[in-house]
C-alpha atoms as a PDB file:
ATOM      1  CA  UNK A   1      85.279 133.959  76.903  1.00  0.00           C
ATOM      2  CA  UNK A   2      86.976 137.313  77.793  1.00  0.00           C
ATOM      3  CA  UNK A   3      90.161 137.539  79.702  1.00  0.00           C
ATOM      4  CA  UNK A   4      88.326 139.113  82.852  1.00  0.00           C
ATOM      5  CA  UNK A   5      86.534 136.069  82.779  1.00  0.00           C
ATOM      6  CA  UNK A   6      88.974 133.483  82.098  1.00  0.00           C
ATOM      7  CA  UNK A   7      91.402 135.310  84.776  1.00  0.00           C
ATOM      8  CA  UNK A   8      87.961 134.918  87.429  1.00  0.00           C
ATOM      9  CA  UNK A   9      87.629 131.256  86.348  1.00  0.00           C
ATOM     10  CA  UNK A  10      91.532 130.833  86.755  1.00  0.00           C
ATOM     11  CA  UNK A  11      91.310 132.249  90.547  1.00  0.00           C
ATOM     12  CA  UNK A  12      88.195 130.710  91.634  1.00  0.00           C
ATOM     13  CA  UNK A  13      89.187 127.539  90.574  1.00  0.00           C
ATOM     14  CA  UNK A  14      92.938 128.023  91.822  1.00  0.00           C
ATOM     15  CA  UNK A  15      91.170 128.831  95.321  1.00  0.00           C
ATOM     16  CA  UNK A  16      88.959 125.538  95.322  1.00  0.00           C
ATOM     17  CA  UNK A  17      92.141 123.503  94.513  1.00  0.00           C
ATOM     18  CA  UNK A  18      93.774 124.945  97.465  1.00  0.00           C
ATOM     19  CA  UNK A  19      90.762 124.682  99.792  1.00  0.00           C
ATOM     20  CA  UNK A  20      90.101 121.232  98.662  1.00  0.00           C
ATOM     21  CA  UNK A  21      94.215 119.958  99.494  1.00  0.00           C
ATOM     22  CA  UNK A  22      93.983 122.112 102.787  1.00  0.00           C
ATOM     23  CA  UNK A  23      90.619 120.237 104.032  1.00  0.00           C
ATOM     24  CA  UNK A  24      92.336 116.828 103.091  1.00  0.00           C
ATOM     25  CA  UNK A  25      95.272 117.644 104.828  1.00  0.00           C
ATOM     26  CA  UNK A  26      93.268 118.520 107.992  1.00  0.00           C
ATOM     27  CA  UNK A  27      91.328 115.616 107.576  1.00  0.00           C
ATOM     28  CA  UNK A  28      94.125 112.795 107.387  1.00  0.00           C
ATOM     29  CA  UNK A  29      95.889 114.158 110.497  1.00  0.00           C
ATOM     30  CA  UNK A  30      92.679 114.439 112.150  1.00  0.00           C
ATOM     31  CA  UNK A  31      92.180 110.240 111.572  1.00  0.00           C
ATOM     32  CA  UNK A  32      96.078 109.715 112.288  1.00  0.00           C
ATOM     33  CA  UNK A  33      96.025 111.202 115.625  1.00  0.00           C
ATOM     34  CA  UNK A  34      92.567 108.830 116.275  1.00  0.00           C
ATOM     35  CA  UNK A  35      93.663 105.670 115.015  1.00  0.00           C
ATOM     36  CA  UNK A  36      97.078 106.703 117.182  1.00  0.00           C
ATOM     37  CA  UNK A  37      94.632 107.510 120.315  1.00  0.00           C
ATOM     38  CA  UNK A  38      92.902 103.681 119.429  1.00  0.00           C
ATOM     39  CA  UNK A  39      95.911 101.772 118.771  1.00  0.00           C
ATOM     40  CA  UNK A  40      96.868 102.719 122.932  1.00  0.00           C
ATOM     41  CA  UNK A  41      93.427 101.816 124.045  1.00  0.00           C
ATOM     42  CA  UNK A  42      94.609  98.244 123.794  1.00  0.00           C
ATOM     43  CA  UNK A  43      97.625  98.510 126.913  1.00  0.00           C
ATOM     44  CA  UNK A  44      94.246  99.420 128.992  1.00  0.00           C
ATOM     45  CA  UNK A  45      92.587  95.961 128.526  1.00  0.00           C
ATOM     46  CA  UNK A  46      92.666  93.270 131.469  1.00  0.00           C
ATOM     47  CA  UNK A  47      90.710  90.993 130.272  1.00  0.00           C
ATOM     48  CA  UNK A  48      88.830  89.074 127.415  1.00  0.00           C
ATOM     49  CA  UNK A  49      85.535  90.815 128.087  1.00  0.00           C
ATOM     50  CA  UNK A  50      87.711  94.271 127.950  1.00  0.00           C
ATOM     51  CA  UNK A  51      89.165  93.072 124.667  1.00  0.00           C
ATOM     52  CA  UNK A  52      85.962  92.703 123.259  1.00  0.00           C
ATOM     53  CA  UNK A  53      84.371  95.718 124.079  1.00  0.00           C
ATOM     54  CA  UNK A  54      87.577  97.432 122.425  1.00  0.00           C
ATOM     55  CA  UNK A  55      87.016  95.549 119.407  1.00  0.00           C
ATOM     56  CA  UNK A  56      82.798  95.815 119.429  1.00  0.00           C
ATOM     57  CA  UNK A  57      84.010  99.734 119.319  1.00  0.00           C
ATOM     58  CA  UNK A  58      86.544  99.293 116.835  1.00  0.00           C
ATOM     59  CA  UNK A  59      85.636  96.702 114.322  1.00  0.00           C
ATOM     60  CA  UNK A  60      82.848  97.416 111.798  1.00  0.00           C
ATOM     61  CA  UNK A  61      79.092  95.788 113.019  1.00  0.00           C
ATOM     62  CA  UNK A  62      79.485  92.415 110.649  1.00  0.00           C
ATOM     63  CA  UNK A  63      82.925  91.787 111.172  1.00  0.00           C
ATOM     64  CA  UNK A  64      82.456  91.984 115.063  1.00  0.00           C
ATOM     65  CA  UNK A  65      79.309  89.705 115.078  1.00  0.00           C
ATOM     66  CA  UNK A  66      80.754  87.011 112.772  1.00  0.00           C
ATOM     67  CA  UNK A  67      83.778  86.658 115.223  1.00  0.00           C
ATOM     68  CA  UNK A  68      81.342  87.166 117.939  1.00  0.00           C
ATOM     69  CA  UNK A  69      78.506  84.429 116.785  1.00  0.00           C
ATOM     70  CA  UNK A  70      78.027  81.393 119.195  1.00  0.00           C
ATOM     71  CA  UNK A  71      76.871  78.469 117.782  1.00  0.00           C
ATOM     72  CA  UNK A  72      73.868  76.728 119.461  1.00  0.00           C
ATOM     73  CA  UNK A  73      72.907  77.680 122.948  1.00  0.00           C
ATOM     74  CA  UNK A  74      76.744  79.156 123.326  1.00  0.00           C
ATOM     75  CA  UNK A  75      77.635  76.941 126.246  1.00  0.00           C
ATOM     76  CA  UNK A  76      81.512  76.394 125.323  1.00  0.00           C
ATOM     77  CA  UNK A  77      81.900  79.812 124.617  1.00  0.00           C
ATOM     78  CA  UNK A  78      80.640  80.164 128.272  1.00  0.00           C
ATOM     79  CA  UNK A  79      83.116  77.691 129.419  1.00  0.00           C
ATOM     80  CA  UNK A  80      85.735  79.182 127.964  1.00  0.00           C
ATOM     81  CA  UNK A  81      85.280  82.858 129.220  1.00  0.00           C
ATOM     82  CA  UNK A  82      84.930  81.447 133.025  1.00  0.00           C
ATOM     83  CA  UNK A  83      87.931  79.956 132.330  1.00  0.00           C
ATOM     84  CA  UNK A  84      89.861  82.855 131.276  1.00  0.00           C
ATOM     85  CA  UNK A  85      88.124  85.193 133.629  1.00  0.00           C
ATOM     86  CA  UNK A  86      89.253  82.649 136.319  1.00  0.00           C
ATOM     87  CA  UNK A  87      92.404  81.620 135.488  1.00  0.00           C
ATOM     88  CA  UNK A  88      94.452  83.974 132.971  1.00  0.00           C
ATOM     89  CA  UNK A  89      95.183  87.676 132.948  1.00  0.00           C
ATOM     90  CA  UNK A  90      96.288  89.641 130.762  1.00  0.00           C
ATOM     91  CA  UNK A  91      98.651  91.689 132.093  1.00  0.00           C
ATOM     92  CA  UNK A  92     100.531  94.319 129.837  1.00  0.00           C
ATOM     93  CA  UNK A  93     104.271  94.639 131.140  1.00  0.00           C
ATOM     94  CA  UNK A  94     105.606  98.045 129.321  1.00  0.00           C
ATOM     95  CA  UNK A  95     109.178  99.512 130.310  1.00  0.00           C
ATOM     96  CA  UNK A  96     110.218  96.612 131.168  1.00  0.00           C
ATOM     97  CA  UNK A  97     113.995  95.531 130.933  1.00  0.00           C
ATOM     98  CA  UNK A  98     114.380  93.616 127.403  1.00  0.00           C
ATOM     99  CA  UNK A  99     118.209  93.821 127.332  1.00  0.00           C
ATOM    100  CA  UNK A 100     118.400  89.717 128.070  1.00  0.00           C
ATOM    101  CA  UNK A 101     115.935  88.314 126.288  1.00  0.00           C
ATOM    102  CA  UNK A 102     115.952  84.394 126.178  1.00  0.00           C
ATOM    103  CA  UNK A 103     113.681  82.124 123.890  1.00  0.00           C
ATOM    104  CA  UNK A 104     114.918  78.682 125.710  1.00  0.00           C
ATOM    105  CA  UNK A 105     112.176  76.501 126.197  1.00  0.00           C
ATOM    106  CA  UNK A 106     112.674  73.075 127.423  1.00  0.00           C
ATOM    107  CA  UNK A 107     110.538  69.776 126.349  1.00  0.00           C
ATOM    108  CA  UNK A 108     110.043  66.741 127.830  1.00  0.00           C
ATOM    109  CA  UNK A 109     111.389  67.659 131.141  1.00  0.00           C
END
């Protein structure tokens, strides 16, 4: 090999290097700023069918159908989704005054 051509394989290779780190770079801030953009998605939900479709987007396809699987003819699941479509909300409280914070519970009356 000749010294033009070591000094051409020197550069070219020197310019895929820095192409290559360049495209990562772009690449990881690209997925940071999505999974930051997904991790917000959640203060939207009001419900247990809205959590689900959130997670049916953002789980992979076999994760989301083993938690999602109902057993038999899925008539508890039922149950339980009336029940917290009926009776629970989930209600996100953000800037909320956390200066007082108490843990007290009390048992037994």
């Amino acid at each position: 090999m000749t010294n033009n051509q070591l000094y051409i394989f020197l550069s070219f290779a020197t310019t895929l290097a820095s192409f290559v780190i360049i495209r990562n770079y772009f690449q990881q801030r690209k997925k940071k700023k999505q999974d930051e953009e997904q991790k917000k998605e959640y203060l939207k939900c009001k419900s247990i069918f809205d959590i689900e479709k959130l997670a049916k987007k953002l789980m992979k396809p076999h994760r989301f159908y083993y938690y999602d699987y109902k057993a038999g003819q899925g008539h508890t699941y039922q149950a339980t989704r009336d029940y917290f479509d009926k009776q629970l909300q989930i209600l996100p409280r953000v800037l909320i005054d956390v200066t007082q914070v108490s843990l007290k519970t009390n048992i037994f009356g």
